[in-house]
N, C-alpha and C. Protein backbone atom coordinates (compact mmCIF):
# COMPACT_ATOMS: atom_id res chain seq x y z
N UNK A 1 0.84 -1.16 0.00
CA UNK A 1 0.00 0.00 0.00
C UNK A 1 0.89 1.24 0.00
N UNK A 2 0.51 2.04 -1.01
CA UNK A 2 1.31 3.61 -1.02
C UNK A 2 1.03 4.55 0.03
N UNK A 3 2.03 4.62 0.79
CA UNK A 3 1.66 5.93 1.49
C UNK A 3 1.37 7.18 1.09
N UNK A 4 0.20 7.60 1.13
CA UNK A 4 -1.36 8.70 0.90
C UNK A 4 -0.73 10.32 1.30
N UNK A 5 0.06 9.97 2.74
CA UNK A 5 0.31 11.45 3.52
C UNK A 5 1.81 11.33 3.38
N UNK A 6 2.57 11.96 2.23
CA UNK A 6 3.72 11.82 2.42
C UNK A 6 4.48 12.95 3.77
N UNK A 7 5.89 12.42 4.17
CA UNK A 7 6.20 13.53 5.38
C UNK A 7 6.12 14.86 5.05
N UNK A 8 6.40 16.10 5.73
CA UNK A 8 6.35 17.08 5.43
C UNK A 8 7.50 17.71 4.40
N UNK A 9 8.64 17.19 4.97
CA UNK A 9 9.98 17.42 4.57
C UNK A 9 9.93 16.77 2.81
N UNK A 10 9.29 15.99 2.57
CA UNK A 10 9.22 15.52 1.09
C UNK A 10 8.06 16.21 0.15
N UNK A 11 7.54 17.19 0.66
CA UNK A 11 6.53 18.24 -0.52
C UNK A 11 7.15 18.45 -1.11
N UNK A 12 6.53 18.64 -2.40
CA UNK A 12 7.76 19.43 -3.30
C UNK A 12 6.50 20.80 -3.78
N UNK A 13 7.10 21.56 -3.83
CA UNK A 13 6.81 22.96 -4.08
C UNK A 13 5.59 23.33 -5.19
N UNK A 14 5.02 24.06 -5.33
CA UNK A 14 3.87 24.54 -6.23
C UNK A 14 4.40 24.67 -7.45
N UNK A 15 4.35 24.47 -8.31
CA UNK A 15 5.14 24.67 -9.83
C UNK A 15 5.12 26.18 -9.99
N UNK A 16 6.31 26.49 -10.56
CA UNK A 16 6.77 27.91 -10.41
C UNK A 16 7.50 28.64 -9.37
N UNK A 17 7.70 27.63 -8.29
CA UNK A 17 7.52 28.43 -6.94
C UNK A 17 9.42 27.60 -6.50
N UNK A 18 10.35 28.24 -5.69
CA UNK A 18 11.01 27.56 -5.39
C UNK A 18 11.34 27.67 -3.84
N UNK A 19 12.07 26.38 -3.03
CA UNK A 19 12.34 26.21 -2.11
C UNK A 19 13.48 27.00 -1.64
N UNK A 20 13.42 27.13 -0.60
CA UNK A 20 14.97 28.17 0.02
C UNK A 20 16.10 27.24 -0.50
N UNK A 21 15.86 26.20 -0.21
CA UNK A 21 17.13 24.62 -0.68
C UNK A 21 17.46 25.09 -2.61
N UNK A 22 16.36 25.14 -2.86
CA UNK A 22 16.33 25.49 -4.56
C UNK A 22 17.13 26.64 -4.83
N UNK A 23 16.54 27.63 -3.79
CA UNK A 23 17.12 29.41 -4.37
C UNK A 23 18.94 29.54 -3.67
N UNK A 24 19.31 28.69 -2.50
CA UNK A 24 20.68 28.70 -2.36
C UNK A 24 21.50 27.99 -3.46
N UNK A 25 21.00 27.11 -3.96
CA UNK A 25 21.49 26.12 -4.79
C UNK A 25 21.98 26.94 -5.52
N UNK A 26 20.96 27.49 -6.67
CA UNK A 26 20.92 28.71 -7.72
C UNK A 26 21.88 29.52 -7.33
N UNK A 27 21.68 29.85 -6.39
CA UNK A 27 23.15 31.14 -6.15
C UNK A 27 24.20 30.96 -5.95
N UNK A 28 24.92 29.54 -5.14
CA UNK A 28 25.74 29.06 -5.09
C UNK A 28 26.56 28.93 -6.89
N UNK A 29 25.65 28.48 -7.33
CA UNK A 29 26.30 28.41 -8.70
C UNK A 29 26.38 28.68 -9.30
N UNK A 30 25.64 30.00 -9.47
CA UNK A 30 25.96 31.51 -9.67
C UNK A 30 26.54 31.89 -9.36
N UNK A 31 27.46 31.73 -8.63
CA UNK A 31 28.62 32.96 -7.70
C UNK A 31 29.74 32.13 -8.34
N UNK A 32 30.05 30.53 -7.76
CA UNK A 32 30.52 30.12 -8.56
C UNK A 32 31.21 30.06 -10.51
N UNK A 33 30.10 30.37 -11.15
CA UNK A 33 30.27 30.93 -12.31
C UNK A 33 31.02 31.97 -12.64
N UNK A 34 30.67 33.10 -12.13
CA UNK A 34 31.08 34.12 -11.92
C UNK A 34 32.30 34.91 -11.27
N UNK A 35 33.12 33.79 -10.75
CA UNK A 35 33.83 33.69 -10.47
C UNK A 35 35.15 33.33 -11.15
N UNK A 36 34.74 32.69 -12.15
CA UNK A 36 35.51 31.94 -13.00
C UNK A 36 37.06 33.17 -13.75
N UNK A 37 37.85 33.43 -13.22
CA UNK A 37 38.76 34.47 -14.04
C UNK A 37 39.60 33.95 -15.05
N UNK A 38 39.57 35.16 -16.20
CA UNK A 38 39.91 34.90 -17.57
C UNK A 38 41.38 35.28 -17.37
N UNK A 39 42.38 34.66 -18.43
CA UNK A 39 43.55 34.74 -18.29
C UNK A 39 44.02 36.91 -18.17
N UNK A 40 45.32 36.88 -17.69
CA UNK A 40 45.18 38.28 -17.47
C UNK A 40 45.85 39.11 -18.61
N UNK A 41 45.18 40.35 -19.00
CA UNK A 41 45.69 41.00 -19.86
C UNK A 41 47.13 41.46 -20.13
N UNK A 42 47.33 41.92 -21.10
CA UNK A 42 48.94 42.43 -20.79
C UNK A 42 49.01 43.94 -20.98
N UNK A 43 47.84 44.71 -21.27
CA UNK A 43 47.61 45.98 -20.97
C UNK A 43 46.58 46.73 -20.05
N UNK A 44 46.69 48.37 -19.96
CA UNK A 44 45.68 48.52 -19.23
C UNK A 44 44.33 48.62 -19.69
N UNK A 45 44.00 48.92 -21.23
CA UNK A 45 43.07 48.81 -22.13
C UNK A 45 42.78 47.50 -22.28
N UNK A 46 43.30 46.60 -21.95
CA UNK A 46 42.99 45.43 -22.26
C UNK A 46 42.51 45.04 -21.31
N UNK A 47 43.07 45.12 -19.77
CA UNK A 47 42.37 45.32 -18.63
C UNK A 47 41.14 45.91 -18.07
N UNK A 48 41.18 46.82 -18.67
CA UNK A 48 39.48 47.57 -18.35
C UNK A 48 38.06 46.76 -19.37
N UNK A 49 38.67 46.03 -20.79
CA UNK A 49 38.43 45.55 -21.50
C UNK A 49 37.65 44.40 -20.52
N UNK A 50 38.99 43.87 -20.22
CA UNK A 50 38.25 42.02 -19.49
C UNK A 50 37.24 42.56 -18.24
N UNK A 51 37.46 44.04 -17.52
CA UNK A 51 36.36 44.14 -16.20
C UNK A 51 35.75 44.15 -16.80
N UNK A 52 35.27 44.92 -17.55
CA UNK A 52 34.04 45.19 -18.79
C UNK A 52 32.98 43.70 -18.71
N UNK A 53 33.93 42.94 -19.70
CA UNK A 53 33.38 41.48 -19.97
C UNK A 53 32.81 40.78 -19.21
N UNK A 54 33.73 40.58 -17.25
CA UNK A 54 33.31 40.12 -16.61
C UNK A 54 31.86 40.26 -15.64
N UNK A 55 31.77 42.08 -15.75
CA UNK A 55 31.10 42.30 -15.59
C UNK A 55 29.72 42.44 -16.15
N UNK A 56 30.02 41.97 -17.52
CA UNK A 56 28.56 42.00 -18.16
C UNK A 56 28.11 40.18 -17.81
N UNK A 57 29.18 39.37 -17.80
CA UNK A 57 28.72 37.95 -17.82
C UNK A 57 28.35 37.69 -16.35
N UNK A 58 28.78 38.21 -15.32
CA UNK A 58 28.19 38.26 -14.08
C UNK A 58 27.04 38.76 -14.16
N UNK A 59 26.43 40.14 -14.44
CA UNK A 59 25.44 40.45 -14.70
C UNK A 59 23.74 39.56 -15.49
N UNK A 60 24.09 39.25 -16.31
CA UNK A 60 23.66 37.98 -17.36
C UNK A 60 23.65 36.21 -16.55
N UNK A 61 24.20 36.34 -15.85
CA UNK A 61 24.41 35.04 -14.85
C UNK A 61 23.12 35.27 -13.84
N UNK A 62 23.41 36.50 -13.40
CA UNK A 62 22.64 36.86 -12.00
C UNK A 62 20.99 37.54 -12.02
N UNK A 63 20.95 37.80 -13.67
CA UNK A 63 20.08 38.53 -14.20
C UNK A 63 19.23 36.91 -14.58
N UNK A 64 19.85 36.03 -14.77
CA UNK A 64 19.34 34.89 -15.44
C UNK A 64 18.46 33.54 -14.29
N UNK A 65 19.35 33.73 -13.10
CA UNK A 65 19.58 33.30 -11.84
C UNK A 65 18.10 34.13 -11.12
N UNK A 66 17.91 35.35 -11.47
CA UNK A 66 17.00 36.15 -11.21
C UNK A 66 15.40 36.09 -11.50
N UNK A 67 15.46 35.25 -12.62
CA UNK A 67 14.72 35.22 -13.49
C UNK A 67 13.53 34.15 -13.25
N UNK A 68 14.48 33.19 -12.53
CA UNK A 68 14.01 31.64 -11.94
C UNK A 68 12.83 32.00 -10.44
N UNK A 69 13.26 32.98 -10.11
CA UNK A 69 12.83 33.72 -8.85
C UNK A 69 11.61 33.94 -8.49
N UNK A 70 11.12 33.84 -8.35
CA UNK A 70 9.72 34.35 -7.89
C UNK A 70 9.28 34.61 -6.64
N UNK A 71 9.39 36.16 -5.50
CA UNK A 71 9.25 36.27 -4.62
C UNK A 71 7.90 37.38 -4.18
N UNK A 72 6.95 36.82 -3.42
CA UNK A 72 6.12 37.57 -3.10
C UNK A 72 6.06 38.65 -2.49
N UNK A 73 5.24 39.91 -2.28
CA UNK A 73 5.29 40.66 -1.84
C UNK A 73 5.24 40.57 -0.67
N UNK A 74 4.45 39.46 -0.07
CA UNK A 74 4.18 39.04 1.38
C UNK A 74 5.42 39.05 1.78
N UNK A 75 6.42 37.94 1.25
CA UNK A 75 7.50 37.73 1.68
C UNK A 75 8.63 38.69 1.67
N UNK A 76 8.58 39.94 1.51
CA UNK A 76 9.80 40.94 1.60
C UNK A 76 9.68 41.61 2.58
N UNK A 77 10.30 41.75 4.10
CA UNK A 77 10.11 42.29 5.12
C UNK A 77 9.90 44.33 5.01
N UNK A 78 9.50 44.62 5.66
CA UNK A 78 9.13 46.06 5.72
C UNK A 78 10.55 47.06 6.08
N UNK A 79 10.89 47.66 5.36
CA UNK A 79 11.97 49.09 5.81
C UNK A 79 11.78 50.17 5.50
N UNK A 80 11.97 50.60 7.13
CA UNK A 80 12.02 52.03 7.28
C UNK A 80 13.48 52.71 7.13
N UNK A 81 13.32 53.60 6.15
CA UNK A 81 14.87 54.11 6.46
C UNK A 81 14.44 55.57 6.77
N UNK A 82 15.90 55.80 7.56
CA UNK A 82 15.22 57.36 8.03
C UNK A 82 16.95 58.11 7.93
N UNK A 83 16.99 58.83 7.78
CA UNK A 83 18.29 59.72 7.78
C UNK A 83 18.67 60.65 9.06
């Protein structure tokens, strides 16, 4: 006989929707990625060149990583900022 009430710990999530376990995952290997450094230039134009690059493929990683996301309004705590 199949068990009917599986434990709690084995739900799996609403389609669309991801688990905190899911969204660290994602970022972990995102950061990871992004991390990855390209051999080093031999100028300084060439240097500002590769931040350039890295920074657009980090961007595009995290923008992509972002994308998977889906966070409610419920779920974003309230701030006050005051000066």
């Amino acid at each position: 006989m199949k068990n009917q009430n599986p434990a709690p710990h084995t739900k799996r999530p609403a389609p669309g929707r991801m688990t905190r376990r899911q969204l660290a995952g994602a970022m972990l290997a995102t950061a990871a990625a992004a991390q990855a450094p390209p051999p080093p230039p031999s100028t300084a134009a060439g240097e500002l060149q590769a931040a350039r690059e890295q920074n657009q493929r980090t961007a595009e990683t995290l923008a992509a990583a972002w994308a998977k996301v889906q966070v409610s309004i419920e779920a974003e705590p309230a701030f006050h900022f005051t000066a």
